[in-house]
Each structure stands twice: as structure tokens, then as C-alpha cells.
Protein backbone atom coordinates (compact mmCIF):
# COMPACT_ATOMS: atom_id res chain seq x y z
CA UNK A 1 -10.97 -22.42 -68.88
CA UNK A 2 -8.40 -21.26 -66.53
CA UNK A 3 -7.98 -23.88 -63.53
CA UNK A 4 -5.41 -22.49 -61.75
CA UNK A 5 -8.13 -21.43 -58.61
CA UNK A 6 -9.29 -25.07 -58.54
CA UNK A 7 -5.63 -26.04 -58.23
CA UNK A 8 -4.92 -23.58 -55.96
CA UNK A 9 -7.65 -24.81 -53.66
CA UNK A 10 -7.14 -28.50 -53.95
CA UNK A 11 -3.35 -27.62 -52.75
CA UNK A 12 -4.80 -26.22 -49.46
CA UNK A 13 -7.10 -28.58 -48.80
CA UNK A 14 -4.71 -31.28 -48.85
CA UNK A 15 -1.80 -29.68 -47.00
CA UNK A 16 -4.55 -29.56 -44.01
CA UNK A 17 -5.18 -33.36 -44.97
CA UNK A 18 -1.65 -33.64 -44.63
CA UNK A 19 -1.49 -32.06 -41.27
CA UNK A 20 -1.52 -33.44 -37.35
CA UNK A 21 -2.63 -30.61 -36.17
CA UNK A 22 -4.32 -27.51 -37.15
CA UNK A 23 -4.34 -24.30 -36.39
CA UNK A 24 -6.89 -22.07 -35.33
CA UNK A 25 -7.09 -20.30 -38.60
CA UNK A 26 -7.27 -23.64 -40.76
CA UNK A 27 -10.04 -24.91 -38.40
CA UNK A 28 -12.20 -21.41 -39.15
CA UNK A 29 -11.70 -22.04 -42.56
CA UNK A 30 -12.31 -25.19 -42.85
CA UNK A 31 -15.68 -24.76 -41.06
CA UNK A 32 -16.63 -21.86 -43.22
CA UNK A 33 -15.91 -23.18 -46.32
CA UNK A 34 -17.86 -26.55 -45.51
CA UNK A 35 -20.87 -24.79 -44.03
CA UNK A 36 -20.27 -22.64 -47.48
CA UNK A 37 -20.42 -26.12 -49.56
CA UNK A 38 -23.53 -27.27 -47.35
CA UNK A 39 -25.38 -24.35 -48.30
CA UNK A 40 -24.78 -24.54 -52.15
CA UNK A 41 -22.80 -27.31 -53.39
CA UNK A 42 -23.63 -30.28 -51.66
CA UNK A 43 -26.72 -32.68 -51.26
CA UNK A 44 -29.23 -30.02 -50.57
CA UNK A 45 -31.36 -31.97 -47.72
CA UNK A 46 -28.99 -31.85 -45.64
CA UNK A 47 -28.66 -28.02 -44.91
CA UNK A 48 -32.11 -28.55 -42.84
CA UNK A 49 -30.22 -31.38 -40.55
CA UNK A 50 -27.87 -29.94 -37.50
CA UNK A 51 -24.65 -31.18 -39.03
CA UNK A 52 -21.42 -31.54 -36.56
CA UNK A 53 -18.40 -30.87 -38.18
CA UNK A 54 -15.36 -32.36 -37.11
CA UNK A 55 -12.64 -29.89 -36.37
CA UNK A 56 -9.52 -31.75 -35.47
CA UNK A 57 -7.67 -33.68 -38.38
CA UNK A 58 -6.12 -36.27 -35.48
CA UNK A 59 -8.57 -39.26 -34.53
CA UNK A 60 -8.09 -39.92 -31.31
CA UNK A 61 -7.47 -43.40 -30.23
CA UNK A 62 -9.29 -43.40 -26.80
CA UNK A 63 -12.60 -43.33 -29.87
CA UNK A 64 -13.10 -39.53 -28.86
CA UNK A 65 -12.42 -36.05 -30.61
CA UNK A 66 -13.14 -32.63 -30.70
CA UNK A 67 -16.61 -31.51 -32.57
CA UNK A 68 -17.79 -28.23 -33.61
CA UNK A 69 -21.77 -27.40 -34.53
CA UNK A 70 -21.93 -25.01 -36.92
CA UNK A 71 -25.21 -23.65 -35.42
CA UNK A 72 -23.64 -23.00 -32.22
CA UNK A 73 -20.49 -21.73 -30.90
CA UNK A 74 -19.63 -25.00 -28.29
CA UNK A 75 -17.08 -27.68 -28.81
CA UNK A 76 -17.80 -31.16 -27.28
CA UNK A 77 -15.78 -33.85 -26.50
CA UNK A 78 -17.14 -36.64 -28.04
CA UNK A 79 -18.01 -40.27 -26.75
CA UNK A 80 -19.13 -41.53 -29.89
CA UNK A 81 -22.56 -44.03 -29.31
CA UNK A 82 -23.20 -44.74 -33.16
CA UNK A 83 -20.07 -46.35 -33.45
CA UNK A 84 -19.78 -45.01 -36.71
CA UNK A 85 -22.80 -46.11 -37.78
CA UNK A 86 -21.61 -49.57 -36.54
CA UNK A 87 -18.33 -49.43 -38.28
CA UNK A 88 -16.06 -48.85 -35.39
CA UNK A 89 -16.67 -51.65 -32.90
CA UNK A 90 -13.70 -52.21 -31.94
CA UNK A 91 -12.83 -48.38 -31.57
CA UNK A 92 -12.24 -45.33 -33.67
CA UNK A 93 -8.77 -45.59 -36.28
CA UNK A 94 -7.80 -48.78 -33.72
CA UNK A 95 -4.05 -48.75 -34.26
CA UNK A 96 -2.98 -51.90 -35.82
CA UNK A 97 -5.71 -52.01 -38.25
CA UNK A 98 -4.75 -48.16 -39.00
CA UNK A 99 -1.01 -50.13 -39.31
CA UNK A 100 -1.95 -52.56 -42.15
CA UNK A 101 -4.20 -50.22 -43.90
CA UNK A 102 -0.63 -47.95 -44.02
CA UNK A 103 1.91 -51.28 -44.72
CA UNK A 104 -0.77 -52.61 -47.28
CA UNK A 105 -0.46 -48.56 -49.34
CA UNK A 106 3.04 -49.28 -50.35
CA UNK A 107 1.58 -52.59 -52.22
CA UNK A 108 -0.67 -53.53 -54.64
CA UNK A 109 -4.17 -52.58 -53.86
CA UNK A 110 -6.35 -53.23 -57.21
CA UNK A 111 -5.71 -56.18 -59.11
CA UNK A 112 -7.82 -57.76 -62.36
CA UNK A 113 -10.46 -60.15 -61.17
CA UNK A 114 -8.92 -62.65 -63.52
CA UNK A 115 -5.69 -62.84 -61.28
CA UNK A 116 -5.89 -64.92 -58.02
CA UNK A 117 -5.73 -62.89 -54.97
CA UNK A 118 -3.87 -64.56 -51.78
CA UNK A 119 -5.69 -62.12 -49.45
CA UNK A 120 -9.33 -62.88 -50.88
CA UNK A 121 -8.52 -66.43 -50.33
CA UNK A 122 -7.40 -66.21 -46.70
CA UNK A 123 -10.00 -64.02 -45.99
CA UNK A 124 -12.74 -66.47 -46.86
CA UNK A 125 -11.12 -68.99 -44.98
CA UNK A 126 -10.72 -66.85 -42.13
CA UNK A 127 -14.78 -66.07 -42.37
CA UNK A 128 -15.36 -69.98 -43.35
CA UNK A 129 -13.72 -70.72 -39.23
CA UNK A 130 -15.77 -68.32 -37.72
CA UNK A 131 -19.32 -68.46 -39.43
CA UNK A 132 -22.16 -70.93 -37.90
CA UNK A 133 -23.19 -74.55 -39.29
CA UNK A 134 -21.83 -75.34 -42.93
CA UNK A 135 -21.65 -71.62 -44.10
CA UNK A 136 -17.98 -72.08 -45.92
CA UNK A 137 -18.08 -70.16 -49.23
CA UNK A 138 -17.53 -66.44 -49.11
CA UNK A 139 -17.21 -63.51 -52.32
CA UNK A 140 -16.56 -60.01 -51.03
CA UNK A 141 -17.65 -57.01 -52.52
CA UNK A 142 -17.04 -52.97 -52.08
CA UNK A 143 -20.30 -52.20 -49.40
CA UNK A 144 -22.68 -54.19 -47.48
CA UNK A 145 -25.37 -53.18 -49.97
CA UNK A 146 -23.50 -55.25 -52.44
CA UNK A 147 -23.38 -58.09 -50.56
CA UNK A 148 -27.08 -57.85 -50.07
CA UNK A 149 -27.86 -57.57 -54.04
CA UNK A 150 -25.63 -60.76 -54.45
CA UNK A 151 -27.77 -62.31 -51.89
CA UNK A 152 -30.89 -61.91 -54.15
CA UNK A 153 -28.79 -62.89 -57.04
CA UNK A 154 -27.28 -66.29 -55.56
CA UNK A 155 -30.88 -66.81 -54.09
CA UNK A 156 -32.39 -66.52 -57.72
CA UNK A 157 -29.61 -68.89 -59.34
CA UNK A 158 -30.26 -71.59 -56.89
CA UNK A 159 -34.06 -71.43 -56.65
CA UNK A 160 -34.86 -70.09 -60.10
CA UNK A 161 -37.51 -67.99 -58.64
CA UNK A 162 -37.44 -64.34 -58.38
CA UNK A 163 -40.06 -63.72 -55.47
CA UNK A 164 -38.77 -63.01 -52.03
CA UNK A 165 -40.34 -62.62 -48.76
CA UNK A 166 -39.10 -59.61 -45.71
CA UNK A 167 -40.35 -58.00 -42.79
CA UNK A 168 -41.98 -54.56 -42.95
CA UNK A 169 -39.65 -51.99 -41.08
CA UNK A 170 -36.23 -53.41 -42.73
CA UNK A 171 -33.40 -51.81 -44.35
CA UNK A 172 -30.18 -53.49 -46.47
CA UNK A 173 -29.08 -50.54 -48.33
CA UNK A 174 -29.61 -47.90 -50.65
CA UNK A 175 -28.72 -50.08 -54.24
CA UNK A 176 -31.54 -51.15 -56.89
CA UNK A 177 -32.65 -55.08 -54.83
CA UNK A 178 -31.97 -53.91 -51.39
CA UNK A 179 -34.68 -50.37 -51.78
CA UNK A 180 -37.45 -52.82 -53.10
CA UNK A 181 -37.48 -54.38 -49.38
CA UNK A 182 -37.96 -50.94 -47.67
CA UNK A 183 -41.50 -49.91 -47.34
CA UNK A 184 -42.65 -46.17 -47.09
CA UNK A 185 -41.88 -43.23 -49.35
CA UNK A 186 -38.05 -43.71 -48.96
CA UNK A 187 -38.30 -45.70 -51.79
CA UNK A 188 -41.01 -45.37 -53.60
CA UNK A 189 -39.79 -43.53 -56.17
CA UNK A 190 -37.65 -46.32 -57.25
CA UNK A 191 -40.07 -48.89 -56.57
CA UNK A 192 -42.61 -47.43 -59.30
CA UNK A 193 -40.97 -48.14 -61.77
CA UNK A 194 -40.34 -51.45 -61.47
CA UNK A 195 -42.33 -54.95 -60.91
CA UNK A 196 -43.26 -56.09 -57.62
CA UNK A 197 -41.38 -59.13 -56.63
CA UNK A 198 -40.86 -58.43 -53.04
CA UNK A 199 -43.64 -59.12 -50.38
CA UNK A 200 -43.22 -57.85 -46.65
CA UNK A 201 -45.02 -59.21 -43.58
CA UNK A 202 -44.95 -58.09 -40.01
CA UNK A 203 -41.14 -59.47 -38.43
CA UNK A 204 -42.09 -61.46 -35.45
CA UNK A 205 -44.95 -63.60 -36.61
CA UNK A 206 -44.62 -66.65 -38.53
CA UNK A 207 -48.60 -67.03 -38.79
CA UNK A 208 -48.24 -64.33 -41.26
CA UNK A 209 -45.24 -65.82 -43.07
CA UNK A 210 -47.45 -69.08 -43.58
CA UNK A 211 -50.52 -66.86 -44.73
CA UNK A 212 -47.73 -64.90 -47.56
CA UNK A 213 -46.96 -68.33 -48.80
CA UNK A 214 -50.50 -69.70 -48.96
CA UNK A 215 -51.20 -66.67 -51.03
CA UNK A 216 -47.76 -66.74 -52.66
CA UNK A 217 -48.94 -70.43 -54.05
CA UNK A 218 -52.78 -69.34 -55.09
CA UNK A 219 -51.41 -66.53 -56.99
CA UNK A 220 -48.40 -67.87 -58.37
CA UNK A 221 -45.75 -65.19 -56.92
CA UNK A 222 -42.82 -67.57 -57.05
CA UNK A 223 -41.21 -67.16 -54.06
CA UNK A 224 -37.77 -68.81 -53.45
CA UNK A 225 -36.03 -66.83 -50.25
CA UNK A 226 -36.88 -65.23 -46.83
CA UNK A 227 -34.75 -62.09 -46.10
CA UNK A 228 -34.64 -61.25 -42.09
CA UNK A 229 -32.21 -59.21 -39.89
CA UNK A 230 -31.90 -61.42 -36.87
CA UNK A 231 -32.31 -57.92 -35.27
CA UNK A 232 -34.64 -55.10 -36.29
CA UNK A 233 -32.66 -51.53 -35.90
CA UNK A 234 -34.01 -49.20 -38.10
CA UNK A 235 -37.37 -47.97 -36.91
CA UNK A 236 -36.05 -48.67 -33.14
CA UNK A 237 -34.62 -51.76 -32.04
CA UNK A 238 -36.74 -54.96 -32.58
CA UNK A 239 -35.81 -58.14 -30.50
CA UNK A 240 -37.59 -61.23 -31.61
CA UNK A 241 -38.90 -63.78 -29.32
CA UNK A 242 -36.44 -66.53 -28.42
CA UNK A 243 -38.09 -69.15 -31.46
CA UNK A 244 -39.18 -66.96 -33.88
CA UNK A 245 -36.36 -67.87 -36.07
CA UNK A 246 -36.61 -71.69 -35.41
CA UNK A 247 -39.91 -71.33 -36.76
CA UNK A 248 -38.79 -69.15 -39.74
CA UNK A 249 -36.29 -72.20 -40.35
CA UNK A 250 -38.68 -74.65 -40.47
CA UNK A 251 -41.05 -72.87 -42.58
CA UNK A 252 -38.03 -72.69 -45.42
CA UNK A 253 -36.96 -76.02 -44.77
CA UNK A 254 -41.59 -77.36 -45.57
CA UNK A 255 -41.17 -75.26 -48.28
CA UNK A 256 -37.97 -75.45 -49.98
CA UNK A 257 -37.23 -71.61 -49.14
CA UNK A 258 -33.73 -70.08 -48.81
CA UNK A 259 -33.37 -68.48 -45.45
CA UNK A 260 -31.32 -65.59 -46.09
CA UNK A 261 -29.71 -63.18 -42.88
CA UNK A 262 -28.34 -59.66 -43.10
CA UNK A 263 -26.04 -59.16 -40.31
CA UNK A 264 -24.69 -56.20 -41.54
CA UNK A 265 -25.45 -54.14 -38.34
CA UNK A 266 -25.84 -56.85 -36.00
CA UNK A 267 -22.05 -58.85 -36.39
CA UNK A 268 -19.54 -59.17 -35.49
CA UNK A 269 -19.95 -59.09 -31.84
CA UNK A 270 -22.05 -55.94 -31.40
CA UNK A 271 -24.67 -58.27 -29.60
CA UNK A 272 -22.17 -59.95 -27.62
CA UNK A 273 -22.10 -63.23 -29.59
CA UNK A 274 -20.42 -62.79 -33.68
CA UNK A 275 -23.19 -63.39 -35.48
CA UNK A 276 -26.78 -62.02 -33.88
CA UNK A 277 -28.21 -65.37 -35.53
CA UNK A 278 -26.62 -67.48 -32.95
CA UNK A 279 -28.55 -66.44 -30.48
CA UNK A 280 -31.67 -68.13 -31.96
CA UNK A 281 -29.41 -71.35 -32.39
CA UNK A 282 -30.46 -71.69 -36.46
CA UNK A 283 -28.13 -71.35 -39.51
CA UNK A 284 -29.21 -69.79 -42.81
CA UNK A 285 -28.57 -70.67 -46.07
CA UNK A 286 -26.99 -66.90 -47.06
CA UNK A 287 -25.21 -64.75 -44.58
CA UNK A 288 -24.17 -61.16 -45.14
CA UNK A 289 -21.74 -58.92 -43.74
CA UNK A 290 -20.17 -55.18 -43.68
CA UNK A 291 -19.06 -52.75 -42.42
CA UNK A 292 -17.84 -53.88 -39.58
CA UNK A 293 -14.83 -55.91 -40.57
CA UNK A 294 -13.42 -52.47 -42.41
CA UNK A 295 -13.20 -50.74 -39.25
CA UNK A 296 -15.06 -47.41 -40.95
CA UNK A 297 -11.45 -47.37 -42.25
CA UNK A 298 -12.05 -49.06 -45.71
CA UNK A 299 -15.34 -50.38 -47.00
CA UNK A 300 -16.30 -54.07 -47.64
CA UNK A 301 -19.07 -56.59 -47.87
CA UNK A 302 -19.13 -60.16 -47.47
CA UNK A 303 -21.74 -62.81 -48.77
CA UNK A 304 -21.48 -66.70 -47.46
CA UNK A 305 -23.25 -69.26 -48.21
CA UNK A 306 -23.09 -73.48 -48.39
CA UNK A 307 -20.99 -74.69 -51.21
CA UNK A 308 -24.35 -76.13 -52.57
CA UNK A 309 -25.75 -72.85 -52.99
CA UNK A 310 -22.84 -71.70 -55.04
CA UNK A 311 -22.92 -74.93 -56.74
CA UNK A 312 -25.59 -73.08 -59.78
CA UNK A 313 -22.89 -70.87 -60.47
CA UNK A 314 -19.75 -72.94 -60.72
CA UNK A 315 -19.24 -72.77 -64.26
CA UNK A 316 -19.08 -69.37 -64.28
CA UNK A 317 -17.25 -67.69 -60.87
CA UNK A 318 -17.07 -64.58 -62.75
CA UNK A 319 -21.03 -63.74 -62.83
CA UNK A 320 -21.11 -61.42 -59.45
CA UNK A 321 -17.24 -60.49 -60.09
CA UNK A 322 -17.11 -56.03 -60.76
CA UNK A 323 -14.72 -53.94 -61.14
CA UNK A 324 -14.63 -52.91 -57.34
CA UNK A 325 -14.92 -55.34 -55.57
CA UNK A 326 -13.14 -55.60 -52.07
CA UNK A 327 -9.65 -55.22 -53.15
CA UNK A 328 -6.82 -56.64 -51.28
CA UNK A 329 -6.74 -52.79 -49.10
CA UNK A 330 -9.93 -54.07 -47.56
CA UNK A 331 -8.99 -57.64 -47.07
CA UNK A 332 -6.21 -56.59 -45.66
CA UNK A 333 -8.18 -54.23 -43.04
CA UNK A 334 -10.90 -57.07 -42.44
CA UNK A 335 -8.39 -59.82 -41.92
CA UNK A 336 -6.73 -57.65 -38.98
CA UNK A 337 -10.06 -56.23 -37.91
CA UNK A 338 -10.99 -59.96 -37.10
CA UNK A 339 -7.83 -60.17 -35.49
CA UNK A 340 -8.88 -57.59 -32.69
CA UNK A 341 -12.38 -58.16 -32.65
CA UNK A 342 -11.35 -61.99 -31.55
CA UNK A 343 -8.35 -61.38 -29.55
CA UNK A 344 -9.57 -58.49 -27.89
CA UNK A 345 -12.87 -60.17 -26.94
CA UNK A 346 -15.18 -57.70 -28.35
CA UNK A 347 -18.06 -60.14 -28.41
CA UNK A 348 -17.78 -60.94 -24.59
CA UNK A 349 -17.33 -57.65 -23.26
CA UNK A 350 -20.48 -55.86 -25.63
CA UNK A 351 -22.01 -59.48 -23.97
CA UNK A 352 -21.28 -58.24 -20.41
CA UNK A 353 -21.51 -54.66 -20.93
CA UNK A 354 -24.69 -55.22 -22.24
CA UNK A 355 -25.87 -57.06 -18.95
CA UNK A 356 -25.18 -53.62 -17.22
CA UNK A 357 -26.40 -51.11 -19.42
CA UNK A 358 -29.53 -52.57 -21.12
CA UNK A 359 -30.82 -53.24 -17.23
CA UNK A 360 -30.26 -49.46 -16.09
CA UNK A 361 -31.73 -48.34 -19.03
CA UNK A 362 -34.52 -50.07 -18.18
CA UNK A 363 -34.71 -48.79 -14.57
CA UNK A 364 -34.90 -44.86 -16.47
CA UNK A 365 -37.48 -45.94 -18.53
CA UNK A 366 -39.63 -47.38 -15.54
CA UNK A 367 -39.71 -43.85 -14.02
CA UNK A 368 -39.98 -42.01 -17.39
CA UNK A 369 -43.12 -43.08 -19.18
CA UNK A 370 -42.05 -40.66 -21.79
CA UNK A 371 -39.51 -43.36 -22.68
CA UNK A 372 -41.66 -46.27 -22.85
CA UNK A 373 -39.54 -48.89 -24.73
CA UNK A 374 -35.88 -49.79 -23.87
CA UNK A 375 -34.98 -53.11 -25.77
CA UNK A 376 -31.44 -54.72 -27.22
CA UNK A 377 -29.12 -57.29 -26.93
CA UNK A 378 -25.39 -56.59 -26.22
CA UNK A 379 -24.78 -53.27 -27.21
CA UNK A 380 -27.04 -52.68 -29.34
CA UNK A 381 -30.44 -50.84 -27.64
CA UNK A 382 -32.91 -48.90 -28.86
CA UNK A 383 -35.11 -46.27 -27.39
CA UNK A 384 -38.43 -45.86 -28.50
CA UNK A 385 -40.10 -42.59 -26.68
CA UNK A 386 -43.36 -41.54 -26.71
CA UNK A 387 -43.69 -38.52 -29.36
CA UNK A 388 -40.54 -37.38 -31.80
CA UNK A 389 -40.38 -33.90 -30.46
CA UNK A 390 -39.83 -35.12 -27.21
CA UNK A 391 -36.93 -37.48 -28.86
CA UNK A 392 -34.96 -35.16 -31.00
CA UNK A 393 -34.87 -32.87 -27.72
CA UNK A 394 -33.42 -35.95 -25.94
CA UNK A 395 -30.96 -36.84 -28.28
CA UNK A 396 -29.87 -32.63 -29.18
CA UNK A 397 -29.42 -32.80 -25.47
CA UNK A 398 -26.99 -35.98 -25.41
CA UNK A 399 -25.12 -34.17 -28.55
CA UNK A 400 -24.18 -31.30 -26.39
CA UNK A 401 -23.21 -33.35 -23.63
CA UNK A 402 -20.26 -34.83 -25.94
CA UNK A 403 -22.40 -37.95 -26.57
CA UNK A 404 -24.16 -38.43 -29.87
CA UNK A 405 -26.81 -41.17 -30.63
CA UNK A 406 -28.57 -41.79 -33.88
CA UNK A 407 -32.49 -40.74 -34.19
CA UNK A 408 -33.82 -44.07 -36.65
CA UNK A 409 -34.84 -42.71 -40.14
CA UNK A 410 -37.67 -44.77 -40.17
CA UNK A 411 -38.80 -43.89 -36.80
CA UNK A 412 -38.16 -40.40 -35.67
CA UNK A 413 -39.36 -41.00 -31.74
CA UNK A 414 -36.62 -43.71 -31.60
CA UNK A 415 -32.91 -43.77 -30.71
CA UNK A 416 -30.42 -46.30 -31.56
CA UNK A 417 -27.03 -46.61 -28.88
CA UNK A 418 -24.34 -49.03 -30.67
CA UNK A 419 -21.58 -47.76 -29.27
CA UNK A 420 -17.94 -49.04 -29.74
CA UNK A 421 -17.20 -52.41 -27.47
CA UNK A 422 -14.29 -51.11 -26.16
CA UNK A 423 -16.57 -49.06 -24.31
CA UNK A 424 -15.89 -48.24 -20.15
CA UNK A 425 -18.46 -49.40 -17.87
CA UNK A 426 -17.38 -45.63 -16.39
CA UNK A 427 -18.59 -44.07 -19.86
CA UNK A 428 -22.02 -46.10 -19.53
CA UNK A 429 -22.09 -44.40 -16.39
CA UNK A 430 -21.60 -41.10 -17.78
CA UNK A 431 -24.30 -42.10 -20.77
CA UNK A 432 -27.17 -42.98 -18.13
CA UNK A 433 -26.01 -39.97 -16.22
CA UNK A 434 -26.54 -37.59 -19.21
CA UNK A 435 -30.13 -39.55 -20.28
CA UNK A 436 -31.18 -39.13 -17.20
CA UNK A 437 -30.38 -35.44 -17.14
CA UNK A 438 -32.06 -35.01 -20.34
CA UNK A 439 -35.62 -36.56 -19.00
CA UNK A 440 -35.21 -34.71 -15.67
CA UNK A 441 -35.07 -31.54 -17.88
CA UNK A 442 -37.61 -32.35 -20.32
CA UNK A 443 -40.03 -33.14 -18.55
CA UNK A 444 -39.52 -30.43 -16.02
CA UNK A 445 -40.43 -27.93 -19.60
């Protein structure tokens, strides 16, 4: 075989990844030939999705750039409200993360497990000073979905049961563990083939937490660990009352259950305290993180825990250890995304920017009835409207107003807003301006 067109096309593709700027002609192309690979190369689903692609190869660091639909002939400018699907809280490319991700290149970025790792190490300290109650030993890995599976792993080690309770509605990834929590035909495929050791009850009610255990104990499921996002977000946004979770933590302490939080979308700082648990004032056993600490500039997930959880595994560290996991790149990123989430006081302002737009929000929805849930913490607010139609409208709308907003896969008449938390009270402005725009012409059809 003759690869000199493959070369010849991997050259051009990354002297535009090499580029500032582009031209006119290398943005056509570029769109063609990736509305070319949509159509027959790539994951086939998504040629039925309305795809923006982005056009400019410069990220701009005001977290805004140019976007161009390939169904249409507009360009937007773009104030981003999925924050990169909660990966950019602290902006798009912020500059001195972008800084050590560049310094840390020109080092050594993989390294063999069996080696010590200075930037692991100060990493987990750094996480062991921030996290709540006695939450002090940390292991990274390459995604939050990793994290998640060594949740269920440490949780099995130190309980030596394999049965686990969750809500119904929740999502921790996309790996082997994590798809056995998701209900609905997302999953079921995988779920078929394997045993049943996961059991879901409704999030919010504790009564039927006690009545899964009671059952759990008649029929001998073996249950060891609770899994709960302190925060629902997938099929809308879920808000707890104010003691479900002290009642959650009682329950695990009557029954020798480990209570285990994914945080993954909810820290750090996105709903205006680090960790979403702390507004419930409890401390679980297992704590996991992503995401967010990488910036959306290099992947990681983080699992903590008390050193007596760990404590099954100390005589062999090397159990969870793979190939990938974080390497010092992503330390390196996290350690410095900390850095600006803390001194920048991300937390505080998605805290008091919250307190302004979560309020307004509300006031649309009380003269909308087509929107007939508003509900978040911080920055993080969902939208739950009355029929998906109506929704996808709403949120097609916001896209070509420059401001794109996530429609929840497991709900399609519900929008998620988690936008960065450098966000302008003016841009909230111009957010509730544009929703408000949207309903007036909706409902006007």
C-alpha cells in the first residue's frame, strides 16, 4: 500500500494545528472535510445531532470564540454556558494553566508506576488540605470514570461485599461499574450481560433507602456502599432537601455502609462552595473528582478516601495502578488549576453569582409556565420545561444567539447552564435577556 496521500494529509492538517490564525480557505476546508468525516467516517449517531464546528484555531481567553454550524451559514460569538461540559470553570485555555501544561512538555510526562512521582505526591497533599473531615488519601487516574470504578473497587476491598446502592436518574461515566448505575436503555446493552449487583432507589428519600436495605438483608444482596451525587444534573438539575444527606449518613453509619460521593460535576466550586457535599455539612467515606482540576486542557480523576479505607489494600499499592494513569502532565495542570480556582475565588463568586442569576431565572419561569422548574445552587441550574419540542427550540434559539446550553441526555425537556465562574454579572444579563427572548418568541408561535 502506497501511503503517501495519508501522509500528505496528516502534513496539512497539522500545519493548520500549527497555525494562529487561519485563513479563509483553511477554515472552508476544514469545515468540509469534517462535515465530510461526519457523514462517513466518524461515530455515525452523530450526523442526526446539529454539530457546531469550531472555526478559529485561537481560544480566546475572554472564554469566547468564533463558531460555525454546518447547517447554516451564521457565525456566533460564543459565551460558552456548558463550561465545557464542566471542565472550564475557571475559563476557557486560562493562561497560566495553558503556561505549565507548555513548561511541563519540555519534561518528563510518563513515567513507570514503579518510580515515585514528586508531582503525584504533592498533588494528594494539595487535595488532602482542601477536602472535608478526615478525607486524606488520594490515587489519580486518566478520567473521572476511572476514579468512579476505583470507587467500587476500594468500596469492595474494605467491605468485602459487592452490592451497592444509587439513585435512579444518575450518571458516573461511560466505563464497565459506572454504566451498571444508569438506568434506561443507555445501558442496557451492557447491563445484560452481566449480574445485577447494583440497586437504584428514588434520590431524595431515605424511606426508600431503609426499605432497599430491609430487602437487601431478606434476600441476601450484600450490600456494602451508597453511591450519590450530592447534586442530580443529568435528567435536569436535582437539589436535595437541606438533610437528606444527614440522613443518608446515618443510615451508613446503623448499617456499616460506605457512603460514597461523585463530585465530578459538582466541585470544585461550581456550586459556590468546593465540594457540593459541604453544603449538607456530612463527609463521606469516598470522594471523587474530574474534570475540573484539568481545566478541559488535560484529563484526570481523583479518588480520596480515609487512610482506613485504604488500609485493605496496603500490602499491595499497586492493585488500581494502569498504565495511564494521571501522569505528571495532568498533575501538573491540576496542581495550578487549584491554584486559580483558590486564588481567584471561583467558589465565592459562582456563590454570589449564583444569588443573582438562579433568582431571575426564577422570576422568567413565574411568567412562563412553559418553563415550570428553575432549580440549582451556584452556578449550576437546570431548566426543566414543559414538553422537549418546546426545549430544543429554546436552547437552538440560545445557540444562535452566541450562547450554547446543554439539553440533559436523560431528559430531553431539560437544560443544564454551568457556565464558567469567571462569568460577568453583564453576560448573565445578556443570558436572561436572550431566554427571555426565546419564550417571548415561542410562545408567540
Amino acid at each position: 500500500m502506497n501511503y503517501d496521500k495519508v501522509l500528505d494529509y496528516s502534513k496539512k492538517i497539522s500545519n493548520i494545528i500549527a497555525k494562529q490564525e487561519l485563513s479563509e480557505e483553511e477554515k472552508n476546508w476544514l469545515t468540509e472535510e469534517t462535515v465530510a468525516g461526519l457523514k462517513e467516517n466518524y461515530n455515525p449517531g452523530f450526523k442526526k445531532y446539529p454539530c457546531p464546528i469550531t472555526a478559529t484555531n485561537q481560544p480566546d481567553p475572554n472564554n469566547e470564540e468564533v463558531i460555525t454550524n454546518p447547517g447554516c451559514s451564521k457565525s456566533y460569538s460564543k459565551l460558552d454556558c456548558l463550561g465545557r461540559c464542566n471542565n472550564a470553570i475557571s475559563g476557557s485555555f486560562h493562561p497560566k494553566i495553558v503556561e505549565t501544561v507548555k513548561s511541563h512538555l519540555d519534561q518528563q510526562t510518563l513515567q513507570q508506576y514503579e518510580m515515585l512521582e514528586p508531582l503525584k505526591v504533592l498533588l494528594s497533599r494539595l487535595i488532602a488540605m482542601i477536602t472535608p473531615g478526615d478525607l486524606q488519601a488520594s490515587f489519580f487516574t486518566g478520567n473521572a470514570s476511572e476514579a468512579f470504578e476505583g470507587a467500587l473497587w476500594l468500596a469492595r476491598m474494605r467491605t468485602g461485599k459487592s452490592g451497592v446502592l444509587t439513585a435512579t436518574g444518575k450518571f458516573n461515566g461511560k466505563t464497565n461499574g459506572s454504566n451498571k448505575t444508569i438506568p434506561g436503555k443507555i445501558s442496557q446493552n451492557i447491563k445484560a450481560s452481566q449480574p445485577s449487583q447494583y440497586h437504584q432507589v428514588p434520590f431524595d428519600n431515605p424511606d426508600e433507602i431503609y426499605k432497599a436495605l430491609s430487602k437487601s438483608t431478606e434476600n441476601d444482596l450484600d450490600i456494602g456502599a451508597i453511591i450519590l451525587k450530592p447534586i442530580h444534573n443529568e435528567g435536569g438539575v436535582y437539589v436535595p432537601q437541606d438533610d437528606y444527606f444527614l440522613q443518608v449518613r446515618d443510615i451508613c453509619d446503623e448499617y456499616g455502609l460506605l457512603l460514597i460521593i461523585d463530585e465530578t460535576q459538582t466541585g470544585i466550586g461550581q456550586t459556590g462552595k468546593l465540594f457540593a457535599i459541604e453544603h449538607y455539612g456530612i463527609v463521606p467515606d469516598i470522594l471523587c473528582l474530574g474534570k475540573v482540576l484539568g481545566s478541559g486542557i488535560v484529563p484526570i480523576g481523583i479518588l480520596t478516601s480515609t487512610r482506613a479505607v485504604w488500609e485493605k489494600i496496603s500490602n499491595n499499592p499497586f492493585i488500581p495502578v494502569a498504565a495511564y494513569d494521571a501522569t505528571p502532565l495532568a498533575c501538573a495542570a491540576a496542581i495550578t488549576g487549584l491554584q486559580v480556582i483558590l486564588s481567584e475565588g471561583l467558589a465565592e463568586q459562582a456563590a454570589e453569582k449564583g444569588n443573582y442569576f438562579l433568582p431571575m431565572l426564577q422570576g422568567i419561569s413565574s411568567k412562563y409556565p412553559e418553563l415550570k422548574s428553575v432549580q440549582g445552587k451556584g452556578l449550576l441550574i437546570g431548566l426543566e420545561f414543559d414538553d422537549h419540542l418546546f426545549c430544543y427550540r429554546i436552547a437552538q434559539y440560545l445557540l444562535e444567539s452566541g450562547i450554547p446550553v446543554s439539553i440533559t441526555s436523560r431528559n430531553p425537556s431539560a437544560i443544564i447552564i454551568e457556565p464558567a465562574l469567571t462569568i460577568t454579572i453583564e453576560e448573565i444579563d445578556h443570558i436572561l435577556e436572550a431566554l427571555e427572548n426565546a419564550l417571548n418568541q415561542e410562545t408567540a408561535n
